[in-house]
Protein backbone atom coordinates (compact mmCIF):
# COMPACT_ATOMS: atom_id res chain seq x y z
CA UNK A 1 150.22 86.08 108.34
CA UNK A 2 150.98 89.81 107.19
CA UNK A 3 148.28 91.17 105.00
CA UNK A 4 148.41 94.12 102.60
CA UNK A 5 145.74 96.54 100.64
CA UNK A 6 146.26 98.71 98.16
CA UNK A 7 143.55 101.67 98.90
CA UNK A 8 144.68 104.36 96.64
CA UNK A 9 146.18 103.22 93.42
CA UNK A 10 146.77 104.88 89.58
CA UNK A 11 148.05 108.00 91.60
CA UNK A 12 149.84 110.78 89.29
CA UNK A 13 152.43 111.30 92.31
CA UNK A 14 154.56 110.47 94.96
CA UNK A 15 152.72 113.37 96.62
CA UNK A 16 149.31 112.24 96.32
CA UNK A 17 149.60 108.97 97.35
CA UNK A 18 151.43 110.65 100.53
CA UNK A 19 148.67 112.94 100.84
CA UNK A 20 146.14 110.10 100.61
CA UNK A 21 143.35 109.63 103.33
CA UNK A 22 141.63 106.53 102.03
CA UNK A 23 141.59 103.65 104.48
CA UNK A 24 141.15 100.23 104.65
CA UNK A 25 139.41 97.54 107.15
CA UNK A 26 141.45 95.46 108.82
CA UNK A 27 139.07 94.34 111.61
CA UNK A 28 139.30 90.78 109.17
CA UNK A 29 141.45 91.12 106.38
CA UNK A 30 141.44 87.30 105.29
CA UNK A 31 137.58 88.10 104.56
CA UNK A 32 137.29 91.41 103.43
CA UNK A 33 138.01 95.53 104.15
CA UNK A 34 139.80 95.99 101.16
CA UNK A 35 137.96 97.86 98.61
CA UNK A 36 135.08 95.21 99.21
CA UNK A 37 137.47 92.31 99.17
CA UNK A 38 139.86 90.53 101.39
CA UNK A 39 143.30 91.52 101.61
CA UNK A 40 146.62 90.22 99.91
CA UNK A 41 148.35 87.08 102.55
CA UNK A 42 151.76 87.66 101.96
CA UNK A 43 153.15 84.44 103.03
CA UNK A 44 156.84 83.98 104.30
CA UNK A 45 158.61 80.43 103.49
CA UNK A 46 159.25 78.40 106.73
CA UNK A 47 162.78 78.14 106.26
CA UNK A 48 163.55 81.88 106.36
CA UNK A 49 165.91 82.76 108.70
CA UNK A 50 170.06 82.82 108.58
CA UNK A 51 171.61 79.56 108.91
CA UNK A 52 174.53 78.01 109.10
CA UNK A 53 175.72 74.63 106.55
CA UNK A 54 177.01 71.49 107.52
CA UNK A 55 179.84 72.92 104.81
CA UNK A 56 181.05 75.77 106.31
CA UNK A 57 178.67 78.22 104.65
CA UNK A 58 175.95 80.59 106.05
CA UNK A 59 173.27 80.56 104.03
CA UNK A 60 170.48 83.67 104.57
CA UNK A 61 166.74 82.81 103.24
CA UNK A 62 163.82 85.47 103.23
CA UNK A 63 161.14 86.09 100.94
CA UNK A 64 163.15 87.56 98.02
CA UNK A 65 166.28 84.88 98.17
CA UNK A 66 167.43 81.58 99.06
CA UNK A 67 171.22 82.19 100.04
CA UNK A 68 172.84 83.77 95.92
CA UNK A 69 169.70 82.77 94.60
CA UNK A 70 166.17 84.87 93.82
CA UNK A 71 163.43 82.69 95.18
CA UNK A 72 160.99 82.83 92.66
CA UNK A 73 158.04 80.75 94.46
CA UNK A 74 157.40 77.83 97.46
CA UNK A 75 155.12 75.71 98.76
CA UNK A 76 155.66 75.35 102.33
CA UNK A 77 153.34 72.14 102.48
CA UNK A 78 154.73 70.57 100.13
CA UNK A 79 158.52 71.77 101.33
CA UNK A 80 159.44 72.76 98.07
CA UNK A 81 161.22 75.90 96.57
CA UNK A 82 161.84 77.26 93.38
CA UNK A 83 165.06 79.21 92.99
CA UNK A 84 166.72 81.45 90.05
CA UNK A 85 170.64 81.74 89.83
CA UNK A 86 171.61 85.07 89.14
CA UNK A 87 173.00 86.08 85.33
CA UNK A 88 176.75 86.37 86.60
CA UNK A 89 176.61 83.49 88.41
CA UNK A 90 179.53 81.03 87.38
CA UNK A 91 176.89 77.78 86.72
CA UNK A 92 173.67 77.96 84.57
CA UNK A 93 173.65 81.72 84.83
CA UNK A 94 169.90 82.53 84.66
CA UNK A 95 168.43 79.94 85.36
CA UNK A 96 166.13 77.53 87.43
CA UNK A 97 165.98 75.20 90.49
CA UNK A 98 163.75 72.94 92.50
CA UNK A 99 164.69 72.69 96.09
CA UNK A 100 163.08 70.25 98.42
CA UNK A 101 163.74 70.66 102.76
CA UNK A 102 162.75 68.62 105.58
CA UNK A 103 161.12 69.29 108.47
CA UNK A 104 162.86 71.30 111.13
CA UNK A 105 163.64 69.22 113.92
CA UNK A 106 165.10 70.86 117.11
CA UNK A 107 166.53 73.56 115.21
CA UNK A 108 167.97 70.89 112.66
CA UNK A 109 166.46 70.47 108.87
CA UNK A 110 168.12 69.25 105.66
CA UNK A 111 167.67 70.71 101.94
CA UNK A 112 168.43 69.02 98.67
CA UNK A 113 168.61 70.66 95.15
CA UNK A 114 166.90 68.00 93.33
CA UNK A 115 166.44 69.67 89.35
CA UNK A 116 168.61 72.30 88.45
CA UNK A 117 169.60 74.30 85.47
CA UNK A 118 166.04 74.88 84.13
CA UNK A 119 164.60 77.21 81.35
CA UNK A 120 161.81 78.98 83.47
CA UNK A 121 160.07 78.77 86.72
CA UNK A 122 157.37 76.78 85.02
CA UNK A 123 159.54 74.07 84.15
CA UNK A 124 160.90 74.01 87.91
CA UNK A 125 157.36 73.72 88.99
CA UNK A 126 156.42 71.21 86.94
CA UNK A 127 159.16 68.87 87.50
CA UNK A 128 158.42 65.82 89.50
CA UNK A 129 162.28 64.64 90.68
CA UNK A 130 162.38 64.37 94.52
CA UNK A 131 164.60 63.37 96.81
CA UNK A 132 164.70 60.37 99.58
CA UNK A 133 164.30 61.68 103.21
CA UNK A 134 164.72 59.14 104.71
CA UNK A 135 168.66 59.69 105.98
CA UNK A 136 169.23 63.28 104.50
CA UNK A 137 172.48 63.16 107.05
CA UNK A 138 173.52 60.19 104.84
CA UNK A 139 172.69 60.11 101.18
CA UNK A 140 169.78 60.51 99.25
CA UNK A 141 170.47 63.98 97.24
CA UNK A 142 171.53 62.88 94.10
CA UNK A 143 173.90 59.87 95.79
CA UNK A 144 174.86 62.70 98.40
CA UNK A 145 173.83 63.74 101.81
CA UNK A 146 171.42 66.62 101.91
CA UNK A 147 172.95 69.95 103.37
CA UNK A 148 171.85 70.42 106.75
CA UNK A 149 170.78 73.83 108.28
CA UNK A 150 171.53 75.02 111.99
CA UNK A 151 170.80 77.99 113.68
């Protein structure tokens, strides 16, 4: 996991941040060392990476976006995303998604869009629709097969 700590914050400048000399602990930054806490876990999402679709597409995930899409929040245990289209994009401009993966099996996993076209990111993490794993190559997504990822 990547950690981060702020040490010198509600600077006046660019310059004196720069010129800074306060330091943190990171001997055990999931305990403490940072300003007599532990430092920020930035997580990443277990999907990131650039892959290519089972429809032609490549689709590039990281911490900021899921392919066109801002990702807005995941839970990698639970293999769920939440994703916002952005406001010139041709469908629900704006608005919100709950994404659901597989596991990644020999370099192979499956993803499924299962509520879309939501009013905030709270209403995409409280909705409960899920999809059926079970033959993601198959069906399952809404009547559809999932999209599968490959390196």
């Amino acid at each position: 996991m990547t950690y981060v700590c702020t040490v010198a914050y509600g600077l006046d400048s660019l310059e004196l941040a720069e010129g800074s000399t306060q330091t943190a602990d990171d001997s055990d930054p999931a305990k403490s060392g940072c300003g007599g806490f532990g430092w920020t876990g930035l997580s990443t999402i277990e999907t990131e990476g650039t892959w290519k679709t089972n429809f032609g597409g490549v689709e590039i995930i990281n911490r900021q976006a899921w392919s066109k899409s801002w990702l807005r929040g995941f839970v990698n245990k639970d293999r769920v995303a939440f994703t916002q289209n952005p406001e010139d994009a041709e469908y629900a401009p704006g608005r919100f998604n709950r994404l659901q993966w597989t596991a990644n099996s020999a370099g192979k996993w499956y993803y499924c869009t299962t509520d879309f076209d939501l009013e905030s990111l709270q209403a995409a993490k409280d909705s409960t629709k899920t999809a059926d794993d079970s033959d993601p190559a198959k069906s399952g997504c809404g009547g559809f097969a999932w999209t599968e990822m490959t390196p």
